[in-house]
Protein backbone atom coordinates (compact mmCIF):
# COMPACT_ATOMS: atom_id res chain seq x y z
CA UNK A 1 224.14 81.53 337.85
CA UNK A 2 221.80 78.95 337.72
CA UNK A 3 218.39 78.21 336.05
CA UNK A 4 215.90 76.64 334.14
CA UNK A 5 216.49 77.45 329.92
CA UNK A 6 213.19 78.72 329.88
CA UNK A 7 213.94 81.38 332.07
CA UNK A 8 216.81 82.71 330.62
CA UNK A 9 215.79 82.13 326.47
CA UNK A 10 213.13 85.16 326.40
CA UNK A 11 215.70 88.19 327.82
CA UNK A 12 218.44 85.99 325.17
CA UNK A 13 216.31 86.29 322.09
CA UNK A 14 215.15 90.05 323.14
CA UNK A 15 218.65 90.75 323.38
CA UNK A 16 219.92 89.26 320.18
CA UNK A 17 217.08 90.48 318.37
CA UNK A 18 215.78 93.33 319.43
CA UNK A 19 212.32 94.87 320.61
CA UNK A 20 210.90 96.26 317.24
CA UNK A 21 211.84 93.20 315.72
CA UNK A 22 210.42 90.55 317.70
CA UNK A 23 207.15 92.81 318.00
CA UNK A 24 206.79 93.45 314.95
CA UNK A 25 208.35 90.77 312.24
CA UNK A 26 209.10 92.42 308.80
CA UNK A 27 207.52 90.71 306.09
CA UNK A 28 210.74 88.22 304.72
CA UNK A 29 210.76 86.69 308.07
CA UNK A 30 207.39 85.28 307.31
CA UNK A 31 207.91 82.29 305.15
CA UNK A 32 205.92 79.73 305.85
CA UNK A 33 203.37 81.82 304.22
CA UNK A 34 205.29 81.81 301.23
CA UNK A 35 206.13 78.02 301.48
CA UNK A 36 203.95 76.55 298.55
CA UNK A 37 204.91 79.04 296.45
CA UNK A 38 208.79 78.93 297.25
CA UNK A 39 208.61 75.18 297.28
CA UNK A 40 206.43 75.40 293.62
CA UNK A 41 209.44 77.72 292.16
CA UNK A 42 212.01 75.80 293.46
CA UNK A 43 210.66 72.52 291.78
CA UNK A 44 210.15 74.54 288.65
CA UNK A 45 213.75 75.84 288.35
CA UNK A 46 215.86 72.28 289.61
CA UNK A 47 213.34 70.47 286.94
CA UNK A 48 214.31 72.04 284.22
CA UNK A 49 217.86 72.39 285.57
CA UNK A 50 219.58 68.55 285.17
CA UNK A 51 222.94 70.53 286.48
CA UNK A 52 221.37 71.69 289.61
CA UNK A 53 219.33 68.54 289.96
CA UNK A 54 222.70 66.11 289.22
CA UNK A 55 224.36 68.61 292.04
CA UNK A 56 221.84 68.26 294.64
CA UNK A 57 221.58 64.82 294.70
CA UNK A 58 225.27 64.34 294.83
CA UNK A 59 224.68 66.31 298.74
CA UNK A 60 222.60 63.61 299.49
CA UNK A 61 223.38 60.65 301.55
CA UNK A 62 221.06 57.96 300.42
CA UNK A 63 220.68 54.37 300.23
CA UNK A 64 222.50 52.72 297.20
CA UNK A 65 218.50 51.93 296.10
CA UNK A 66 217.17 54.83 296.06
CA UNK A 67 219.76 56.18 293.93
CA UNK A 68 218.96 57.68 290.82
């Protein structure tokens, strides 16, 4: 079977997930509605956090001068 990926992806994504969902999005899926305020929490809870903040920037791969 051959084709271009654009002709294929839409009857993929239908079948993976599904007519009432891809009509009609629940609310959770919509986040970049909620992205301030996610992004606004988030800050809140790692800054008072120096576990969580010590943590995360352990995951990072960064030069040695930007290094805190």
């Amino acid at each position: 079977m051959q084709g271009d990926y654009s002709t294929y992806m839409p009857f993929i994504v239908r079948a993976l997930v599904g007519k009432d969902l891809l009509h009609n999005p629940p609310e959770p899926l919509r986040l970049y509605g909620k992205r301030d305020e996610l992004k606004k929490n988030l800050l809140d809870v790692i800054s008072n956090d120096e576990e969580a903040m010590k943590q995360m920037m352990a995951t990072l791969s960064l030069p040695s001068v930007l290094e805190i």
